[in-house]
Protein backbone atom coordinates (compact mmCIF):
# COMPACT_ATOMS: atom_id res chain seq x y z
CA UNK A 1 3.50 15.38 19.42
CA UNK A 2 0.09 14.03 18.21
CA UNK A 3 -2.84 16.73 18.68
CA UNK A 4 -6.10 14.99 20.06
CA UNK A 5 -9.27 16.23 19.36
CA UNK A 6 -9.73 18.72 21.74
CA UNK A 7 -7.00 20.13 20.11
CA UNK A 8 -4.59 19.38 23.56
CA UNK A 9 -1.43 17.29 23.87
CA UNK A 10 -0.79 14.40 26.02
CA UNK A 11 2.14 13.37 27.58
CA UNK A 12 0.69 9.94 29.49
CA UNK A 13 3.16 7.12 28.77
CA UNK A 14 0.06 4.59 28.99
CA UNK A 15 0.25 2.06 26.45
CA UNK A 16 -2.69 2.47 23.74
CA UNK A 17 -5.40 -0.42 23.15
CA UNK A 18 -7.44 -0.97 19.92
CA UNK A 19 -10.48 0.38 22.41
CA UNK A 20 -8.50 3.35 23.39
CA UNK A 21 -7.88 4.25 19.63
CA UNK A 22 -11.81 3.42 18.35
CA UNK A 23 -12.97 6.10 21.15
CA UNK A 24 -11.67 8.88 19.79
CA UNK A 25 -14.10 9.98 17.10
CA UNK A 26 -11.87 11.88 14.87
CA UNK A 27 -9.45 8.39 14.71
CA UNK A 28 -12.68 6.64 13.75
CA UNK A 29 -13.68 9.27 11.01
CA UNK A 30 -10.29 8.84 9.30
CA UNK A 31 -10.30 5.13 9.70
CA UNK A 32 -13.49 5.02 7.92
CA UNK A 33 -12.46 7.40 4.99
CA UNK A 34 -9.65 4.98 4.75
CA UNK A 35 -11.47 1.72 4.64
CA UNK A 36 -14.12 2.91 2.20
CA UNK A 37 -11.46 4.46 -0.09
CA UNK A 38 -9.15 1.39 -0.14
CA UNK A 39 -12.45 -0.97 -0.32
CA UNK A 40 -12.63 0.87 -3.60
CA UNK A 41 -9.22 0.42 -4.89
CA UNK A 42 -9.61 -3.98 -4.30
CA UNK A 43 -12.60 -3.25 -6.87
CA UNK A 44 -11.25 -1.30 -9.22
CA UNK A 45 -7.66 -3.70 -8.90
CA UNK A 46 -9.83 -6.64 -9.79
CA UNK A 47 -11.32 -5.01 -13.15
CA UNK A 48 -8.00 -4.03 -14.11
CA UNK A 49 -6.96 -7.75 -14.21
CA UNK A 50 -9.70 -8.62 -14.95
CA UNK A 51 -9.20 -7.05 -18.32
CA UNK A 52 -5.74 -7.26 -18.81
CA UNK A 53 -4.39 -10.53 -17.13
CA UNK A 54 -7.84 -12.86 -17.24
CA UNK A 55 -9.70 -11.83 -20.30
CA UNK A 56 -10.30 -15.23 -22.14
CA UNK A 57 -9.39 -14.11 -25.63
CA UNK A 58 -5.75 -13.35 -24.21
CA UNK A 59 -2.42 -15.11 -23.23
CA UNK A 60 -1.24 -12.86 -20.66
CA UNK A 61 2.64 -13.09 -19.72
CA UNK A 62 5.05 -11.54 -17.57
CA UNK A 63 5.65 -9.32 -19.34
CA UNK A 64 2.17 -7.79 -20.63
CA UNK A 65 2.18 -7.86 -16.30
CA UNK A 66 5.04 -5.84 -16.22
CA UNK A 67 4.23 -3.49 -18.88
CA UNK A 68 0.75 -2.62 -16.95
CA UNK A 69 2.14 -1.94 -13.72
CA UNK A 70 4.71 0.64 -15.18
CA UNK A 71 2.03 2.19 -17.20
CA UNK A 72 0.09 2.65 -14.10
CA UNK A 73 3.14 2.95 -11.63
CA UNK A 74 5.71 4.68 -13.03
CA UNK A 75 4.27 8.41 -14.39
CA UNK A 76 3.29 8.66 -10.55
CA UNK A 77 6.67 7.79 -9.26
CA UNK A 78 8.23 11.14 -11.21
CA UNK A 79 5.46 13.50 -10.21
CA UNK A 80 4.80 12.10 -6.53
CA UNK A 81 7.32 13.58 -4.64
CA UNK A 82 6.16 17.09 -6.24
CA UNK A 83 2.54 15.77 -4.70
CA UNK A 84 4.23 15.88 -1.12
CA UNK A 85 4.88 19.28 -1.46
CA UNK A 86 1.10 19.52 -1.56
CA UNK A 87 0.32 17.23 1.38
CA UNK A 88 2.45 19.66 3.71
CA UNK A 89 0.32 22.77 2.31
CA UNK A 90 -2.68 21.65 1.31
CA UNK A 91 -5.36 20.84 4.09
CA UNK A 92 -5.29 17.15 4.06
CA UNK A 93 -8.82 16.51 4.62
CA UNK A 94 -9.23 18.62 1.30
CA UNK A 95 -7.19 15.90 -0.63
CA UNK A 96 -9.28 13.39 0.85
CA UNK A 97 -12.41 14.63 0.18
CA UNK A 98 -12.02 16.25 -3.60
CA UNK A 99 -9.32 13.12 -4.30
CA UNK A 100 -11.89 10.45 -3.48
CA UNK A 101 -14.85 12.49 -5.22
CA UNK A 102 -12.45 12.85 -8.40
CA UNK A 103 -12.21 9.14 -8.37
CA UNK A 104 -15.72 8.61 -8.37
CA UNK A 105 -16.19 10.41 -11.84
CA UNK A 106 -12.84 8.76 -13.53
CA UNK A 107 -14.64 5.77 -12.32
CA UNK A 108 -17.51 6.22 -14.51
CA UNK A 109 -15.69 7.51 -17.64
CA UNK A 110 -13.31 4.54 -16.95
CA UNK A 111 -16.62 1.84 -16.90
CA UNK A 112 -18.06 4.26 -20.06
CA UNK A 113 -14.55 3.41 -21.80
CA UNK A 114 -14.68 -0.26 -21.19
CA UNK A 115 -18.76 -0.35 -22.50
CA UNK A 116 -17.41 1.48 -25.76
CA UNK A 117 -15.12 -1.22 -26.16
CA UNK A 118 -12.66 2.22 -27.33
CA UNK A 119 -9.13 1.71 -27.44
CA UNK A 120 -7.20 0.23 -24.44
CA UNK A 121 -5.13 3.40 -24.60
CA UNK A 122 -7.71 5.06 -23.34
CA UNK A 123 -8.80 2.97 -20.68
CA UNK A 124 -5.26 3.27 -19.57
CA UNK A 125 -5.00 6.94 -19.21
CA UNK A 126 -7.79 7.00 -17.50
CA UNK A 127 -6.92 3.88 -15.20
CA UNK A 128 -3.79 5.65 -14.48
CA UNK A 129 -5.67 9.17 -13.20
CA UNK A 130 -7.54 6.97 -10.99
CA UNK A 131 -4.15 5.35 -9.76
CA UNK A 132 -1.95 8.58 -9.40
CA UNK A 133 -4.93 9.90 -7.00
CA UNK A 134 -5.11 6.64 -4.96
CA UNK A 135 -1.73 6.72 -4.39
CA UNK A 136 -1.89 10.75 -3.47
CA UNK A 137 -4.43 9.95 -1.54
CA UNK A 138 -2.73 6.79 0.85
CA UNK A 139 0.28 9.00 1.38
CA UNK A 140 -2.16 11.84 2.92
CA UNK A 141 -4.08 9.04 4.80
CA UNK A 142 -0.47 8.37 6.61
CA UNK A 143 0.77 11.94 7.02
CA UNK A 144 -2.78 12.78 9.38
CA UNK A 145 -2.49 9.90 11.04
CA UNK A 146 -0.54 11.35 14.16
CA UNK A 147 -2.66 14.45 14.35
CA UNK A 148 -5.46 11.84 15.63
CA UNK A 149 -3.50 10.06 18.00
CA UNK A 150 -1.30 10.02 20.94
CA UNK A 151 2.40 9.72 20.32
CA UNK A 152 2.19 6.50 22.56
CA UNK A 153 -1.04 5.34 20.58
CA UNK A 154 0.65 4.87 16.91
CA UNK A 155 2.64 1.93 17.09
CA UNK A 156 -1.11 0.50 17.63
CA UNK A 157 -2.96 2.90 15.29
CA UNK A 158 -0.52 1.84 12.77
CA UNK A 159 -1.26 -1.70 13.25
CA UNK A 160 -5.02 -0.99 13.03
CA UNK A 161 -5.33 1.82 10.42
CA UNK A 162 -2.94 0.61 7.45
CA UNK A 163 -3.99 -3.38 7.71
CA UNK A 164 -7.48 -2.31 8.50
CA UNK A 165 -7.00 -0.82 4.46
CA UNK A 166 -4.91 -3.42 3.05
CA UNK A 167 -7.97 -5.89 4.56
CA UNK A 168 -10.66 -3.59 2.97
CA UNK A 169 -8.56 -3.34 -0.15
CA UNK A 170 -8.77 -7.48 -0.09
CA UNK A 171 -11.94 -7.49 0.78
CA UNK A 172 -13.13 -5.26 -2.41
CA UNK A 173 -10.90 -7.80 -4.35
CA UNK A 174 -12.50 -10.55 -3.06
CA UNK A 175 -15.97 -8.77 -3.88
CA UNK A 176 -14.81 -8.30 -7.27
CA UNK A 177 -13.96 -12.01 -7.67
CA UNK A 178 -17.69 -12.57 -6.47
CA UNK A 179 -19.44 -10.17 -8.65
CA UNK A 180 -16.94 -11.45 -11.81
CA UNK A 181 -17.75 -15.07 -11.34
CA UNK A 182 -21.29 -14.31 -11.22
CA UNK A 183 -21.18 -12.41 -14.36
CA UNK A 184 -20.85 -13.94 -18.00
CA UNK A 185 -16.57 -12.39 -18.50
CA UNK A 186 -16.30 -9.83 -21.00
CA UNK A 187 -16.53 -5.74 -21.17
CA UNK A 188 -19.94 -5.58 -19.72
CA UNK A 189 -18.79 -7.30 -16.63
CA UNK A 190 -15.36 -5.43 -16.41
CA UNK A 191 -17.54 -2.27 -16.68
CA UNK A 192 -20.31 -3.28 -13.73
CA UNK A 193 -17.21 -3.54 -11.43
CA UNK A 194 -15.47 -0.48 -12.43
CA UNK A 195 -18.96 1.34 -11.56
CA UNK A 196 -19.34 -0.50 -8.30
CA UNK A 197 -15.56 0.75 -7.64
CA UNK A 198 -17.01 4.30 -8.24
CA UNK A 199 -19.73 4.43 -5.89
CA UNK A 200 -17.03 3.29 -3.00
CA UNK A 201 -15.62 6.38 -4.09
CA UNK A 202 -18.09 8.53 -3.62
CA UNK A 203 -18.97 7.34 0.31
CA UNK A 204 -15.60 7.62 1.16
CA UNK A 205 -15.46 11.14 -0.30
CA UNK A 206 -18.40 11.94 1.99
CA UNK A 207 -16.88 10.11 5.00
CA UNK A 208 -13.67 12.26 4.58
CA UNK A 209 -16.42 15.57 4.45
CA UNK A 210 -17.58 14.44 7.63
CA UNK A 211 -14.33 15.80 9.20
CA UNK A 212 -13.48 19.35 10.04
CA UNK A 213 -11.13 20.89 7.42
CA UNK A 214 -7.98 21.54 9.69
CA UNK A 215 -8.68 18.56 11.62
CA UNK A 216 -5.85 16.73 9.72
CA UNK A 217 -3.14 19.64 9.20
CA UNK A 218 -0.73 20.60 8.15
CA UNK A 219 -0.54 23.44 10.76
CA UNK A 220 -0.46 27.01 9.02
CA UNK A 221 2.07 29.21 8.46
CA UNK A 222 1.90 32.72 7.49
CA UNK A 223 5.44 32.79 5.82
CA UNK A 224 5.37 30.08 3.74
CA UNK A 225 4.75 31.23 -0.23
CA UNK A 226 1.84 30.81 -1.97
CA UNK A 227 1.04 27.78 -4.17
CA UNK A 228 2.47 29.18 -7.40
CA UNK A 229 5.88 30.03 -5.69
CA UNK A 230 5.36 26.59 -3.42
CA UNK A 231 5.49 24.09 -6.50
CA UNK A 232 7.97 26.24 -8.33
CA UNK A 233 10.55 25.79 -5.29
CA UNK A 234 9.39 21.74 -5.34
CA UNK A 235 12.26 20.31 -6.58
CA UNK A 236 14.45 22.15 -3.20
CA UNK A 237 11.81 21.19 -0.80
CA UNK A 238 12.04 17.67 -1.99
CA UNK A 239 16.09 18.19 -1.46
CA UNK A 240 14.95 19.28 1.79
CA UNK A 241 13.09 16.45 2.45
CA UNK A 242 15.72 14.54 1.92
CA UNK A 243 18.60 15.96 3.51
CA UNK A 244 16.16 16.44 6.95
CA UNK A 245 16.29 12.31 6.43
CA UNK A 246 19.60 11.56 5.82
CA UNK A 247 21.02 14.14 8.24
CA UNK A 248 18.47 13.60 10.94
CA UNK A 249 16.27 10.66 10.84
CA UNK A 250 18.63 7.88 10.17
CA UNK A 251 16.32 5.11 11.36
CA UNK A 252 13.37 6.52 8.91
CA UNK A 253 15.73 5.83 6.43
CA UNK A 254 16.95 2.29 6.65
CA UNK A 255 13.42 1.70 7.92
CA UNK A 256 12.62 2.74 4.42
CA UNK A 257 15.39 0.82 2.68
CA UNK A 258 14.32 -2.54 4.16
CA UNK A 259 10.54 -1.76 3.34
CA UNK A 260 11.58 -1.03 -0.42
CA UNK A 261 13.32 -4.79 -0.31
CA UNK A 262 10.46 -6.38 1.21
CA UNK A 263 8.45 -4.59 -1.18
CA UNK A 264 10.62 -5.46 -4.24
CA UNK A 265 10.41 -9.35 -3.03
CA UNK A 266 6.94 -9.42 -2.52
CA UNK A 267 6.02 -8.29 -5.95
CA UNK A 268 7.86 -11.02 -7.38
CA UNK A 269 6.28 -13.21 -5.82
CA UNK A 270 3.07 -11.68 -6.74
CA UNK A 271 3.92 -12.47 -10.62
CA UNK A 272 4.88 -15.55 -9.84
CA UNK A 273 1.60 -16.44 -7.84
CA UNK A 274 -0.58 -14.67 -10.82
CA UNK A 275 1.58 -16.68 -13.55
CA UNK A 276 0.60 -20.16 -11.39
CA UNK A 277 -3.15 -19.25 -11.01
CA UNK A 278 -3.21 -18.79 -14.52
CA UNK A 279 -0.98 -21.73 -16.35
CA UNK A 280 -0.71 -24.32 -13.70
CA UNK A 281 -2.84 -24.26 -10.87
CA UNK A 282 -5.78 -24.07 -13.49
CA UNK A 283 -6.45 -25.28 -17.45
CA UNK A 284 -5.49 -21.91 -18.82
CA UNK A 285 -7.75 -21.39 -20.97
CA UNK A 286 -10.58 -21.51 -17.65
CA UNK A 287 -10.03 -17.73 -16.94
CA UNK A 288 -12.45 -17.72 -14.73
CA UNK A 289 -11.44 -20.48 -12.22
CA UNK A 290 -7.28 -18.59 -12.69
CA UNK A 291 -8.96 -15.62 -11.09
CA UNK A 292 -10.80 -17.02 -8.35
CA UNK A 293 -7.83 -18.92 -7.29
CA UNK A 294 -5.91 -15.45 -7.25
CA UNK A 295 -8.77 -14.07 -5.63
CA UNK A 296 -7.80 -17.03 -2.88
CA UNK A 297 -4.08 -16.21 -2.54
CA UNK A 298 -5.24 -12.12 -2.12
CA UNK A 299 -7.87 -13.48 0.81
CA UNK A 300 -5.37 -15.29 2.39
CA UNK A 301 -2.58 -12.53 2.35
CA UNK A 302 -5.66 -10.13 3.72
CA UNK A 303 -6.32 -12.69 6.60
CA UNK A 304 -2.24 -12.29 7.20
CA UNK A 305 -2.40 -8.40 7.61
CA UNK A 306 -5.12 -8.61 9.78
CA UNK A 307 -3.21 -11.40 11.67
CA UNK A 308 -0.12 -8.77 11.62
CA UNK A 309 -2.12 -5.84 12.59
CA UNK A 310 -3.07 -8.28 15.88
CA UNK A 311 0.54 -9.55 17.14
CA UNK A 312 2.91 -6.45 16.05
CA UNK A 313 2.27 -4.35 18.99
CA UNK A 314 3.10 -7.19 21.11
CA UNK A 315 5.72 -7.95 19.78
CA UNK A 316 7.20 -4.88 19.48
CA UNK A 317 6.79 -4.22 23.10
CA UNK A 318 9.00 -7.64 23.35
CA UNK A 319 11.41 -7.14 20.90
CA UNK A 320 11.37 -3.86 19.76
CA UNK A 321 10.56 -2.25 16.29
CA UNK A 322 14.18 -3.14 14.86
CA UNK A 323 13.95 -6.58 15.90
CA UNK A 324 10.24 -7.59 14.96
CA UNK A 325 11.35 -5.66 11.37
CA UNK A 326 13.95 -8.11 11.28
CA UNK A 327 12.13 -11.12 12.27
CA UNK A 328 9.67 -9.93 9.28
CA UNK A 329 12.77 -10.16 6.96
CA UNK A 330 14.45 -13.25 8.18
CA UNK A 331 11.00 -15.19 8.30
CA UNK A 332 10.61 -15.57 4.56
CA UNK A 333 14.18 -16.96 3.83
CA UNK A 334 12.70 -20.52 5.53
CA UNK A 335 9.01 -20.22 4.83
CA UNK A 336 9.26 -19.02 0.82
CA UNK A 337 11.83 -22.19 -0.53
CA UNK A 338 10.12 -24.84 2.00
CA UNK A 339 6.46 -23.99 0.57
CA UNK A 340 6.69 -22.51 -2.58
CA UNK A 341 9.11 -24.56 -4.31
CA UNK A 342 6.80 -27.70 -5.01
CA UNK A 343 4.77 -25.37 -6.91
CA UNK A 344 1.92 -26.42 -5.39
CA UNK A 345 -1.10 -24.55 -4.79
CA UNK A 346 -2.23 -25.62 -0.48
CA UNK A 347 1.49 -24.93 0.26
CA UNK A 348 1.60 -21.66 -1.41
CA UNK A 349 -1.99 -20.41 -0.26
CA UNK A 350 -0.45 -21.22 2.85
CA UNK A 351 3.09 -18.77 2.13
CA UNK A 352 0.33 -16.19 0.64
CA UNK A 353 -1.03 -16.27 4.31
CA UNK A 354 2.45 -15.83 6.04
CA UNK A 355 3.79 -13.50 3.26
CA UNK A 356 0.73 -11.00 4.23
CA UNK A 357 2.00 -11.21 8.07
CA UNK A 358 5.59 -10.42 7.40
CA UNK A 359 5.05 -8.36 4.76
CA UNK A 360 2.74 -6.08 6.80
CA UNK A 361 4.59 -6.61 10.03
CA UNK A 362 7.51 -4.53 8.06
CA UNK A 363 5.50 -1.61 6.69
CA UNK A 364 3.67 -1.50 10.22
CA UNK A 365 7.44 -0.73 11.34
CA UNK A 366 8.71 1.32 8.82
CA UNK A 367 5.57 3.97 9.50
CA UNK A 368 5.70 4.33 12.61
CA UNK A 369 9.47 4.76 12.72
CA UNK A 370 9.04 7.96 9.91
CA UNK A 371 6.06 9.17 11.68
CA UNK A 372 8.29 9.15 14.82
CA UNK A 373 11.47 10.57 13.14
CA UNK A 374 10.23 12.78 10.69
CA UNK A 375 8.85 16.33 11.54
CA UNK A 376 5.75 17.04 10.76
CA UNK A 377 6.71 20.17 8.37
CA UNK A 378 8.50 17.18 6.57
CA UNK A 379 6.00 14.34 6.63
CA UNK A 380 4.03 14.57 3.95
CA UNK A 381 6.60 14.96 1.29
CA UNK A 382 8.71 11.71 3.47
CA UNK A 383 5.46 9.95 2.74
CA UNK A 384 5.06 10.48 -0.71
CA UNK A 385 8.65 9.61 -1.08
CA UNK A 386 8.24 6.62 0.96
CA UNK A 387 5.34 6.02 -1.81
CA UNK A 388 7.33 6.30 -4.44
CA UNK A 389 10.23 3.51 -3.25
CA UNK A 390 7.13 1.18 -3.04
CA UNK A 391 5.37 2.17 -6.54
CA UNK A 392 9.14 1.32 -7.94
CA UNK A 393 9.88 -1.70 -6.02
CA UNK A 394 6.84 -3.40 -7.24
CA UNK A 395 7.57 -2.18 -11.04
CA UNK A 396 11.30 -2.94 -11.00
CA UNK A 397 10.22 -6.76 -9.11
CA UNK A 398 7.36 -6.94 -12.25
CA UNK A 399 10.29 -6.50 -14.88
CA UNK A 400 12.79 -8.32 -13.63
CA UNK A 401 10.26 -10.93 -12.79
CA UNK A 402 9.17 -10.50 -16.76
CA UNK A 403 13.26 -11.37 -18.13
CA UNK A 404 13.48 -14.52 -16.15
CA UNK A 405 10.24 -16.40 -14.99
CA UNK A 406 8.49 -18.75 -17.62
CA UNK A 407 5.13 -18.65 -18.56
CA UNK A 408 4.42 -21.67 -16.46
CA UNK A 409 5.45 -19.33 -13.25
CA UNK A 410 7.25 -22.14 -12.59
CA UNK A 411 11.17 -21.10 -11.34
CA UNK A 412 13.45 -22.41 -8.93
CA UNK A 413 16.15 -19.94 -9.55
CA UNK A 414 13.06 -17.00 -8.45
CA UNK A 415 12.24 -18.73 -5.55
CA UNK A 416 15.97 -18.62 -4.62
CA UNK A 417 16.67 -15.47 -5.24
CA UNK A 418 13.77 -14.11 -3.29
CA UNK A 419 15.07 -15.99 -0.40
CA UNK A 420 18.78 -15.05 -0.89
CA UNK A 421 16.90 -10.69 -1.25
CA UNK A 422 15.40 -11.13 1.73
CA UNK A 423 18.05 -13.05 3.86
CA UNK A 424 20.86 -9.47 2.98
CA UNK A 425 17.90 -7.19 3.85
CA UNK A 426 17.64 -8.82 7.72
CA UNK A 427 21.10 -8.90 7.88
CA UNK A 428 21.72 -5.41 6.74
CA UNK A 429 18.93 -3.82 8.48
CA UNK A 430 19.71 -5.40 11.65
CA UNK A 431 23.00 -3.75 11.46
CA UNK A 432 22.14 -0.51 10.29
CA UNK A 433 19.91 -0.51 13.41
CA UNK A 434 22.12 -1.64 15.78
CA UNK A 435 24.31 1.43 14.97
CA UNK A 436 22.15 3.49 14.89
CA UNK A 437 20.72 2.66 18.66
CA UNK A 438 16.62 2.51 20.16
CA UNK A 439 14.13 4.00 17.74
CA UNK A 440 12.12 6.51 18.96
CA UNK A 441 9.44 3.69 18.36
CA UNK A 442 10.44 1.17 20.84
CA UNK A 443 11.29 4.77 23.77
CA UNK A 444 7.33 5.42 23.01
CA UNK A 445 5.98 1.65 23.98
């Protein structure tokens, strides 16, 4: 059960309104640390390909795509798990706070780097710091969630609070675009956003410092070992972690398996859609007008979360979470070959747009099924776990995407094969869930 700010637990079955949630000041608090933190991230996103992908005196590919998101993905997805062992010991506002300030710093070394011109080595290891802690950060952000909220409230709080981040995280994107267009391309520029990125950094360290320190949990326990003996016995909590889902929570976890395969699909199609802006929407060698027509696909899958965040507690009051999951899944097997495989841009600014709604609609599901299922001695290692799945989805969709799509981003047999991954995830997950009867989602609307 969800502990309100008073501390007290509530049992009213009343169904929660996007004015119920934005009264309670401790919901508000954490929404804000999120916003600010993720407004941050679109920033810093936007330097980084900035640099790598749209830097006029290089001919980015798949590939060199590919090779930068496992770079920055990848080291996190071995040590996050171990992270989660944190999240459930740690005080999460803690993470929040110090997390977000150490971003601020890496920030500035990162903007120093780019000024120095020193070797893109470096600005990768530090890059990757500032990614490891975002993504530390996001799976804290989801484990507090319930101790803000009503158990009735999160199907809405997880429509609000997670799109409310992906919009801010679009919206610091599309500020980046702004600022970059504005600014003659080249280090200098790169460098002015990565310090912009920093100072978002810093307010939403001091928004999360606005919060009382065991506001957000995890509860104490007396008999737990201390933090030496806690990350030496890791390895068996993650075990534990894992059993507690496959023995328990069987909804969490094809929840989490369809998520993964939305995720997977959706960063293929995000290589194909940079690849386009790039090659063939634009002369390539106009960087600058490659990026801003990115920048237009990212504001029109931000305009979709926000249009998901809207309509998914309705319709899961209609349908249920299993079936507006599946509708999420099934929806892109028509939209994604009748608009996308023209290749032109108006029809696929328009599947960016629907792509953000379904693509949203799922993860709005999948957390509030774990946040349901999963106990909360449990949560914050599920949720780093459930963080790692996506950080590997969207590498292992980057290099396969890398093998097989042409520079061009051009690809029939892509666009297929995105259709026929998302058409067996529906059909799978709709099973799964149908044996596995209601989710403790759709017994809380």
């Amino acid at each position: 059960m969800a502990i309100t700010e008073n501390g007290s637990t509530h049992q009213s079955a009343h169904r929660a309104t996007l004015l119920d949630l934005l009264r309670g000041r401790d919901f508000r608090r954490l929404l804000t640390a999120r916003v600010l933190s993720q407004l941050s991230d679109g920033v810093f996103q936007v330097s980084l390909a900035a640099y790598v992908v749209f830097s006029p005196e290089k001919q980015s590919s798949p590939a060199d795509i590919a090779s930068v998101l496992a770079v920055m993905l990848l080291p996190f997805s071995v040590i996050g798990p171990f992270a989660g062992v944190l999240l459930d010991r740690w005080r999460r506002r803690q993470v929040l706070f110090y997390g977000n300030l150490a971003r601020f710093g890496l920030g500035l070394v990162t903007g120093a780097l780019l000024l120095a011109e020193a070797p893109t080595s470096l600005f990768f290891a530090s890059a990757l710091l500032v990614t490891a802690l975002n993504r530390f950060i996001l799976a804290g952000l989801s484990a507090a969630l319930p101790r803000v909220v009503r158990q009735q409230q999160l199907v809405t709080a997880n429509a609000l609070s997670p799109t409310l981040g992906t919009v801010a995280a679009a919206s610091g994107g599309g500020l980046g675009f702004v600022l970059h267009q504005v600014m003659p391309p080249g280090p200098r520029a790169d460098a002015a956003l990565v310090t912009v990125a920093a100072l978002l950094y810093l307010s939403a360290a001091l928004a999360a410092r606005r919060m009382h320190r065991d506001l957000l949990g995890p509860e104490h326990h007396p008999d737990r070992p201390a933090l030496g003996r806690a990350l030496a016995q890791a390895a068996r909590d993650l075990g534990a972690a894992v059993t507690h889902l496959v023995r328990d929570c069987r909804p969490a976890v094809h929840a989490l398996a369809a998520v993964t395969a939305a995720r997977f699909c959706y960063g293929v199609l995000i290589v194909m859609v940079v690849m386009l802006a790039r090659y063939t929407f634009n002369d390539p060698n106009d960087s600058a007008a490659g990026l801003a027509t990115l920048g237009q696909a990212v504001g029109l899958s931000a305009a979709g979360f926000f249009v998901a965040a809207l309509i998914s507690p309705w319709c899961t009051r209609r349908i249920g979470l299993a079936g507006w999951m599946t509708l999420c899944l099934a929806a892109p097997v028509v939209f994604v070959p009748a608009l996308g495989l023209g290749f032109s841009l108006v029809p696929c600014l328009i599947a960016a747009l629907l792509l953000g709604v379904v693509t949203q609609g799922t993860k709005i599901c999948a957390d509030t099924v774990v946040q349901e299922s999963v106990e909360d001695d449990f949560r914050g290692r599920v949720f780093a776990i459930y963080d790692v799945l996506f950080n590997v989805a969207f590498v292992a969709a980057a290099l396969v995407t890398a093998l097989v799509l042409p520079l061009s981003g051009r690809s029939v047999a892509v666009v297929a094969g995105v259709a026929l991954v998302y058409a067996l995830a529906a059909v799978l997950y709709l099973r799964a869930a149908r044996r596995s009867g209601p989710l403790p989602g759709d017994q809380a609307l």
